[in-house]
Protein backbone atom coordinates (compact mmCIF):
# COMPACT_ATOMS: atom_id res chain seq x y z
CA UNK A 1 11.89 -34.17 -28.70
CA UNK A 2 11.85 -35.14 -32.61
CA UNK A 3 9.45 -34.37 -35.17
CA UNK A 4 8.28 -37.67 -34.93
CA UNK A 5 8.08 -37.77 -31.21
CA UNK A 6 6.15 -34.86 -30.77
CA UNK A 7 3.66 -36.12 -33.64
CA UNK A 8 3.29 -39.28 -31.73
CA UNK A 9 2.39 -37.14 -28.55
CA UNK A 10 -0.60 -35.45 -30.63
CA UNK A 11 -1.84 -38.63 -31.55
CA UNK A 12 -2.12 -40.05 -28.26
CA UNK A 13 -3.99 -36.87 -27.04
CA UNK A 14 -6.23 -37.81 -30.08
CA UNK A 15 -7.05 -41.57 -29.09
CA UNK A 16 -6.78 -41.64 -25.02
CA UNK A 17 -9.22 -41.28 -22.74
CA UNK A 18 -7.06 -40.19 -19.85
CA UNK A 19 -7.76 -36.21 -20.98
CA UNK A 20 -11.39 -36.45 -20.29
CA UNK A 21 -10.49 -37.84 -16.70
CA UNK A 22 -7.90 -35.44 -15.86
CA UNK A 23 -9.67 -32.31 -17.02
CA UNK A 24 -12.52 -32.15 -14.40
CA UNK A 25 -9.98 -33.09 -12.23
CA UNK A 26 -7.89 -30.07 -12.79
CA UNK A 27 -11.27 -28.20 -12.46
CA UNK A 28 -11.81 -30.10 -8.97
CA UNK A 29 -8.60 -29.46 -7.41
CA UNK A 30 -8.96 -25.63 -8.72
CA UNK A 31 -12.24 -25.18 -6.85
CA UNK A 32 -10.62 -26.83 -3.69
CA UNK A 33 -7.37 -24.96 -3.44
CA UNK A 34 -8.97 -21.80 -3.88
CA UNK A 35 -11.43 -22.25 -1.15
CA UNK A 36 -8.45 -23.60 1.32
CA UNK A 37 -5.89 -21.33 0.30
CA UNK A 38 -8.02 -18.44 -0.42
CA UNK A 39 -9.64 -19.10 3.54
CA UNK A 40 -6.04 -19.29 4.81
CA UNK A 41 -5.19 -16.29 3.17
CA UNK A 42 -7.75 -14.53 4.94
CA UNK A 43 -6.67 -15.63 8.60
CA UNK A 44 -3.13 -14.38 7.88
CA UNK A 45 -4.31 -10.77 6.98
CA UNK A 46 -7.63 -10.71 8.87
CA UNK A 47 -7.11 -12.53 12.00
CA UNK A 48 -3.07 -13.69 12.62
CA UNK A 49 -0.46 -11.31 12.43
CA UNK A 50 2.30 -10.96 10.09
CA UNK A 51 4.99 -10.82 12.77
CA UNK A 52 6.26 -14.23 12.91
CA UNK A 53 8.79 -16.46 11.00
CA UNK A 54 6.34 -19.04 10.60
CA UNK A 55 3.39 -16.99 9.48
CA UNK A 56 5.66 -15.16 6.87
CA UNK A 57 6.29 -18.80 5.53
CA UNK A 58 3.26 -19.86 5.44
CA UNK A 59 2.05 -16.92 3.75
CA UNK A 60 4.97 -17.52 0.62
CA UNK A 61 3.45 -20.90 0.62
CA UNK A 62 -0.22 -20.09 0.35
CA UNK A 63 1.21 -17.59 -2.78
CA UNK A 64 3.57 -20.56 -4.16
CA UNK A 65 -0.22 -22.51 -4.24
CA UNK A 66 -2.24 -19.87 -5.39
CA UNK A 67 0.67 -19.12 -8.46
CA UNK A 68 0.64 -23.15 -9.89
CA UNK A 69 -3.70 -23.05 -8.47
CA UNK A 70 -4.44 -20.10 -11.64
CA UNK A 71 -3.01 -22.28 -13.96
CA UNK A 72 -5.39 -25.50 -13.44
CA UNK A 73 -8.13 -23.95 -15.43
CA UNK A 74 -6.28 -23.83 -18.66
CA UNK A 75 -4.28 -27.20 -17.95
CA UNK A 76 -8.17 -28.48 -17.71
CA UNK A 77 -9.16 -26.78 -21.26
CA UNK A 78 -5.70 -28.10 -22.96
CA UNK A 79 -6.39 -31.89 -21.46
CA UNK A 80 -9.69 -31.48 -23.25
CA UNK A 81 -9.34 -29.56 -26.32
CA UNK A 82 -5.40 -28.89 -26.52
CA UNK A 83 -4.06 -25.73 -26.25
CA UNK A 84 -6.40 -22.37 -27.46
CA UNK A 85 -5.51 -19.73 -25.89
CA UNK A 86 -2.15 -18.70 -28.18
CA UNK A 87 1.74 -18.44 -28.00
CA UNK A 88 2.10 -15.73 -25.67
CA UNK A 89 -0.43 -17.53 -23.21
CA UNK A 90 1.53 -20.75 -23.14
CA UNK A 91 5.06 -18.97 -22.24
CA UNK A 92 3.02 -17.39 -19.44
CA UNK A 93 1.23 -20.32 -17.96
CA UNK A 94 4.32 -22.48 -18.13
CA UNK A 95 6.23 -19.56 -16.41
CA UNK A 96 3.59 -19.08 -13.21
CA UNK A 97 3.27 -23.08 -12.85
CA UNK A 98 7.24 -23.64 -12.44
CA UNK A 99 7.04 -19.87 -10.77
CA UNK A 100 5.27 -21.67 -7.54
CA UNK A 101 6.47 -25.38 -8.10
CA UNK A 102 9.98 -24.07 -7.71
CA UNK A 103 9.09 -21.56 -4.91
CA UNK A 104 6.94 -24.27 -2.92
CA UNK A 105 10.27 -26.88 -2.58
CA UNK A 106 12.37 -23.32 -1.50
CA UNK A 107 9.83 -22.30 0.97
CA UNK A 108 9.88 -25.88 2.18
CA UNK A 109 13.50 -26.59 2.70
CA UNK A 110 14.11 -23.04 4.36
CA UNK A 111 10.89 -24.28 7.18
CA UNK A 112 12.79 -27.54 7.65
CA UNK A 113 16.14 -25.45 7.78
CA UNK A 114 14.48 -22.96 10.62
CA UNK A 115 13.11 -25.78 12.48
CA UNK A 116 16.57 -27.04 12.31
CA UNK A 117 18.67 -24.07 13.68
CA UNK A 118 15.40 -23.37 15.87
CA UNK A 119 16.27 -26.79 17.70
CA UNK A 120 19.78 -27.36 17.33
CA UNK A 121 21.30 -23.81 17.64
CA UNK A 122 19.00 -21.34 19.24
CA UNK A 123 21.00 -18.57 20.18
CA UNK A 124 21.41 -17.62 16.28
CA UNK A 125 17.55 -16.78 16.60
CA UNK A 126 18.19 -15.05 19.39
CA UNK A 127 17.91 -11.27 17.85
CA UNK A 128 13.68 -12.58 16.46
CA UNK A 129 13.21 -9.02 14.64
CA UNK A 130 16.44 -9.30 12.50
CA UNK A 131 15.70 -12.60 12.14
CA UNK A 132 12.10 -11.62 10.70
CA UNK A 133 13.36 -8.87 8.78
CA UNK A 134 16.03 -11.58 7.44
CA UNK A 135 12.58 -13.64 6.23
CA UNK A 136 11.32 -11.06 4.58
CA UNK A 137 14.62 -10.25 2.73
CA UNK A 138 15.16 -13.82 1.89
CA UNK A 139 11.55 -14.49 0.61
CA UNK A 140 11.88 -11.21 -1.97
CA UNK A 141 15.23 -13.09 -3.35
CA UNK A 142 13.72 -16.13 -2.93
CA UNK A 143 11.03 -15.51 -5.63
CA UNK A 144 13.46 -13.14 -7.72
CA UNK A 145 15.30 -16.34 -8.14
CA UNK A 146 12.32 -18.57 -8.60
CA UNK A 147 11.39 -16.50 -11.07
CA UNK A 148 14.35 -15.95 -13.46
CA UNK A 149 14.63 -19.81 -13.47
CA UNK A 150 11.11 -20.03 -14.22
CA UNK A 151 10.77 -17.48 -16.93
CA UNK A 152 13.98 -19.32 -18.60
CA UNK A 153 11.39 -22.07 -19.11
CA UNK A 154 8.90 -19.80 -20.33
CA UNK A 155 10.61 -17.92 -23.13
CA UNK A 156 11.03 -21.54 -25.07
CA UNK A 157 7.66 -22.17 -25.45
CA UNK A 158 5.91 -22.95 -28.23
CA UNK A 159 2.49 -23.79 -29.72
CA UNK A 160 2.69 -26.16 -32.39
CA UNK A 161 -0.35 -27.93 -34.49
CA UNK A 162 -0.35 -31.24 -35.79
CA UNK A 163 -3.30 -32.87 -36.86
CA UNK A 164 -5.61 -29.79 -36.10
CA UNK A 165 -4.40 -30.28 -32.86
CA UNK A 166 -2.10 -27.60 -30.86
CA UNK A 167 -0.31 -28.01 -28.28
CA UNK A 168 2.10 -25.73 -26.02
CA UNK A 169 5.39 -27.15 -26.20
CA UNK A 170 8.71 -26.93 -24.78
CA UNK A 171 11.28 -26.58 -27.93
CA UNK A 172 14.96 -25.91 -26.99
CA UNK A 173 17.24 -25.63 -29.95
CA UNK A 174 20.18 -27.51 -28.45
CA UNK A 175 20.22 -31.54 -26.66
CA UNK A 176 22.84 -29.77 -24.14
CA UNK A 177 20.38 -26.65 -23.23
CA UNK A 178 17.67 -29.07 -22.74
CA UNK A 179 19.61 -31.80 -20.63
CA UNK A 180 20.87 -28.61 -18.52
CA UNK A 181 17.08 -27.63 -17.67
CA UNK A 182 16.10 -30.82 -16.62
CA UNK A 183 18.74 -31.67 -14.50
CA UNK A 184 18.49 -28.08 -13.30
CA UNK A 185 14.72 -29.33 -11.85
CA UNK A 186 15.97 -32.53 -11.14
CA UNK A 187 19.45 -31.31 -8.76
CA UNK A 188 18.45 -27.89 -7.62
CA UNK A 189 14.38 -28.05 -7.27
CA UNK A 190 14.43 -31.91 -5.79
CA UNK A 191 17.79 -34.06 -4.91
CA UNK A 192 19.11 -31.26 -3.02
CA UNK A 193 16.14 -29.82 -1.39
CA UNK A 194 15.56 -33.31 -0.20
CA UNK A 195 18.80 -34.44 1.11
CA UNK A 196 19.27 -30.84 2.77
CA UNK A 197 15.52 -31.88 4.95
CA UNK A 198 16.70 -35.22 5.43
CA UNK A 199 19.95 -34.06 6.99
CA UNK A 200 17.85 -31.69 9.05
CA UNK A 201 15.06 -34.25 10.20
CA UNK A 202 17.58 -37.04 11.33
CA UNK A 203 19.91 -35.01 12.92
CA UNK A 204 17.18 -33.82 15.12
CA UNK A 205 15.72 -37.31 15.02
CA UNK A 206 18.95 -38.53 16.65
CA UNK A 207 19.25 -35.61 19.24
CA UNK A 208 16.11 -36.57 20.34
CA UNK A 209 16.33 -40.14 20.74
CA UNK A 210 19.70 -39.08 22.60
CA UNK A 211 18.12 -36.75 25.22
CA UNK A 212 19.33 -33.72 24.09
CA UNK A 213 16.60 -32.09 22.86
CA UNK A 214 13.31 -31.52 25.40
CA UNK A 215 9.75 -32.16 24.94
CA UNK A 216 9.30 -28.29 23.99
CA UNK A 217 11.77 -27.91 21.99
CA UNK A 218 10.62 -30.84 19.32
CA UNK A 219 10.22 -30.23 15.81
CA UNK A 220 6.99 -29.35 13.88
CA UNK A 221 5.83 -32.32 13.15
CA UNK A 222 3.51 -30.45 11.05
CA UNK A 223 6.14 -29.01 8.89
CA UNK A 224 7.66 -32.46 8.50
CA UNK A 225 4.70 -33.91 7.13
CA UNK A 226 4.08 -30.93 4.34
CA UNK A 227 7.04 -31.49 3.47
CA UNK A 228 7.77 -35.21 3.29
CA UNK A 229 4.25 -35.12 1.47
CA UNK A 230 5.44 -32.25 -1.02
CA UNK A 231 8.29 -34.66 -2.04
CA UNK A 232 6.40 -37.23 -2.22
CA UNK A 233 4.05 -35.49 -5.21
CA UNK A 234 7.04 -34.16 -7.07
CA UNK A 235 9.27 -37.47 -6.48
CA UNK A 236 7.32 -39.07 -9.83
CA UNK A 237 7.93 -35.89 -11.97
CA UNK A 238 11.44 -36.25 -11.41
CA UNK A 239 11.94 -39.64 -12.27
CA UNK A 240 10.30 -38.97 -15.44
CA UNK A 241 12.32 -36.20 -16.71
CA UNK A 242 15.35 -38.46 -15.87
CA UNK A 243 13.96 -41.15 -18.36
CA UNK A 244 13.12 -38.55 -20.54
CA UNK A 245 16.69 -36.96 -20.03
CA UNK A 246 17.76 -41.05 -20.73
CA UNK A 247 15.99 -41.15 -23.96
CA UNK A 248 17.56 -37.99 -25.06
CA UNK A 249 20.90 -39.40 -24.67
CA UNK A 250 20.13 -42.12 -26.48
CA UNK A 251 20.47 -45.08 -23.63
CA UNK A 252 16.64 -46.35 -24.44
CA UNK A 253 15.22 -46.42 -28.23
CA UNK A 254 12.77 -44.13 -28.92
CA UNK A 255 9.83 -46.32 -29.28
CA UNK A 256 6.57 -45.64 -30.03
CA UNK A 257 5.14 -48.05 -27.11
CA UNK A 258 7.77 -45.79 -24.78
CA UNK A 259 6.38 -42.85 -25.63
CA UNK A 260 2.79 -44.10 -24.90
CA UNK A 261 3.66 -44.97 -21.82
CA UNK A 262 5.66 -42.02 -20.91
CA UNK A 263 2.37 -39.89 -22.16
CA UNK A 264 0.22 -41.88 -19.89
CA UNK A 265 2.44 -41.93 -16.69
CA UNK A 266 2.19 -38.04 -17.20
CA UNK A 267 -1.21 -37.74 -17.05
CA UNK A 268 -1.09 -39.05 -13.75
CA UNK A 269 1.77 -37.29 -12.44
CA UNK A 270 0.97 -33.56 -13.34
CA UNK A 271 -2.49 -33.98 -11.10
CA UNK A 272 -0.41 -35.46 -8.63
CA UNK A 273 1.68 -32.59 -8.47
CA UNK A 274 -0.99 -30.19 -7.73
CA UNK A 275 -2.83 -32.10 -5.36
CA UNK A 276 -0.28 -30.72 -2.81
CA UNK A 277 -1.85 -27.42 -3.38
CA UNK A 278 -5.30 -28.13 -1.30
CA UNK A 279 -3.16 -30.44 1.12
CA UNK A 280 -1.40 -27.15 2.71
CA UNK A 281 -4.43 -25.42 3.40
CA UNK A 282 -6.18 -28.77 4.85
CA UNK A 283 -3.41 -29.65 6.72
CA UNK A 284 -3.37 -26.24 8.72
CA UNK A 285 -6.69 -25.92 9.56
CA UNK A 286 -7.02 -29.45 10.82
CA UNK A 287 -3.97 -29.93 12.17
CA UNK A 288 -3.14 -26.74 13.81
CA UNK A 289 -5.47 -25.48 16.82
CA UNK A 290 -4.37 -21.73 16.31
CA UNK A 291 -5.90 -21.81 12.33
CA UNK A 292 -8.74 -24.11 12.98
CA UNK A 293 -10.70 -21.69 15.59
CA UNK A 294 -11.25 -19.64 12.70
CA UNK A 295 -13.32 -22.01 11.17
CA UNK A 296 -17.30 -22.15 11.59
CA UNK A 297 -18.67 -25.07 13.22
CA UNK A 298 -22.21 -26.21 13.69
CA UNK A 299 -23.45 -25.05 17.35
CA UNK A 300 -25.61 -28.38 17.98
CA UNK A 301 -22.47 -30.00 18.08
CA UNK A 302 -20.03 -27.89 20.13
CA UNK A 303 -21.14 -26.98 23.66
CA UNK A 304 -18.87 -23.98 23.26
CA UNK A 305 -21.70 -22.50 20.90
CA UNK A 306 -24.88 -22.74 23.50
CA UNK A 307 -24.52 -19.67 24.64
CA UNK A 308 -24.30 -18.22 20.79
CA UNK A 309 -28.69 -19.90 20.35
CA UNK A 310 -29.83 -16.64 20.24
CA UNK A 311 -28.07 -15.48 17.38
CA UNK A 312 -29.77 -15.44 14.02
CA UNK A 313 -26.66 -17.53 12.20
CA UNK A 314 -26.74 -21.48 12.60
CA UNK A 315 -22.99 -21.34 12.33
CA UNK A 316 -21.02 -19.74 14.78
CA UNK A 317 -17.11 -19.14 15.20
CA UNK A 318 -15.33 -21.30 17.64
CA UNK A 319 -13.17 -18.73 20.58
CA UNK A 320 -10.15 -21.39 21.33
CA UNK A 321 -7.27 -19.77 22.88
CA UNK A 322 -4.23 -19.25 21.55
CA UNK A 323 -2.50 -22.32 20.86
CA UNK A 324 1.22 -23.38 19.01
CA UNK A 325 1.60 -25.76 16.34
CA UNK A 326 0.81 -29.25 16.96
């Protein structure tokens, strides 16, 4: 972005009122993914057992949330006051936000990708504790990955102040360095993940609708919905770094009305993209019978719990049997 672009972004942080909308709303969806995922968290280690595929995933997931969840609090301070907390501070947050955006759409595709060979080819499951072991391999390069792509991000980071303003920036030296990053998010962290579940999803679609695939062996239709959701959030950050990566090749005029609205539509895409962190946790304990026994429920209501009236606590935990995913 120009001098003059980046001037024009300080000024609109000075006159809009989106900031003071979006910063207790960073604040809200903090408090609420750290109840969901940090309750979640404690089923896997307390109560499930780390010895499934699917439980290994979900764990990298509730990490991918927790990793963009820390970062809310000081997204919430630079919506309302811009960016305090120094140079060093903004390369890191930048790093840990892209650190579990970028791991969330991996984790994702590689569920759909399991459900996939799950359904369609069983018999390379077949040998479950390589196949675990092959998780847990998979997950450490997973996030090795993740991670050098995110901290490439983080290293050109910048705080700059205009107007007693300062904001944490994103300065690459060269047009080509910057169009390669964004179509790096854009190809490798969306389009493909995306086509690669689609394939997946309609391929077992049609198998289905063919006969070929029994009521037992259908896929998650939980997993479907994370995931069509998860794209769903990030589908509007994408199509705003492609403008973005438009105006940087010159196809649009940089206007000062564009960048407005480019500013605005931003403010309403980043909470967007972290909403998806409290849907994971919410979606698992309602949705799936196996993680929703762990949660209390009042006794009056259940008459599971009349046998628990003698006990001290008005809240009592729910002993459902062991159920798969719905």
């Amino acid at each position: 972005m120009s001098d003059h672009g980046l001037s024009d972004h300080v000024e609109f942080l000075c006159e809009t009122d989106f900031p003071n909308i979006t910063g207790p709303l960073f604040i809200l969806i903090f408090i609420l993914s750290v109840i969901g995922n940090g309750l979640l968290l404690c089923v896997l280690f307390i109560y499930e057992k780390l010895n499934t595929m699917t439980n290994i995933f979900i764990l990298n997931l509730v990490f991918s949330n927790l990793c963009l969840t820390v970062t809310l609090p000081f997204a919430a301070c630079n919506a309302l006051h811009g960016w305090v907390f120094g140079e060093w501070a903004c390369g890191v947050g930048v790093g840990i936000y892209f650190l579990g955006l970028f791991t969330a759409v991996v984790i994702l595709t590689a569920m759909s990708l399991h459900s996939y060979v799950t359904v369609v080819q069983p018999w390379c499951l077949s040998a479950q504790a390589l196949t675990k072991y092959g998780v847990l391999i998979g997950s450490i390069v997973m996030w090795l990955v993740c991670a050098a792509a995110s901290i490439k991000l983080a290293v050109s980071c910048r705080v700059i102040e205009f107007a007693d303003i300062k904001v944490c920036v994103n300065l690459v030296e060269s047009l080509t360095m910057k169009l390669t990053e964004i179509y790096t998010q854009i190809f490798l962290f969306f389009l493909i993940p995306v086509l690669i579940t689609s394939f997946c999803y309609v391929h077992m679609w049609i198998m289905a609708k063919q006969g070929r695939i029994n009521s037992q062996q259908q896929p998650s239709k939980l997993i479907l919905g994370i995931t069509v959701s998860t794209f769903l959030c990030l589908a509007p950050s994408s199509i705003h770094m492609f403008i973005q990566s438009l105006l940087l090749l010159d196809f649009y005029e940089y206007t000062r009305e564009l960048i407005y609205a480019l500013h605005y539509a931003w403010l309403i895409i980043h909470p967007i993209i972290d909403i998806y962190c409290c849907f994971i946790p919410l979606v698992h304990f309602i949705g799936v019978q196996r993680f929703r026994r762990y949660l209390p429920m009042p006794c009056n209501t259940l008459s599971l719990c009349r046998d628990e009236t003698k006990t001290d606590s008005p809240m009592a935990l729910i002993p459902l049997q062991n159920a798969e995913e719905i």
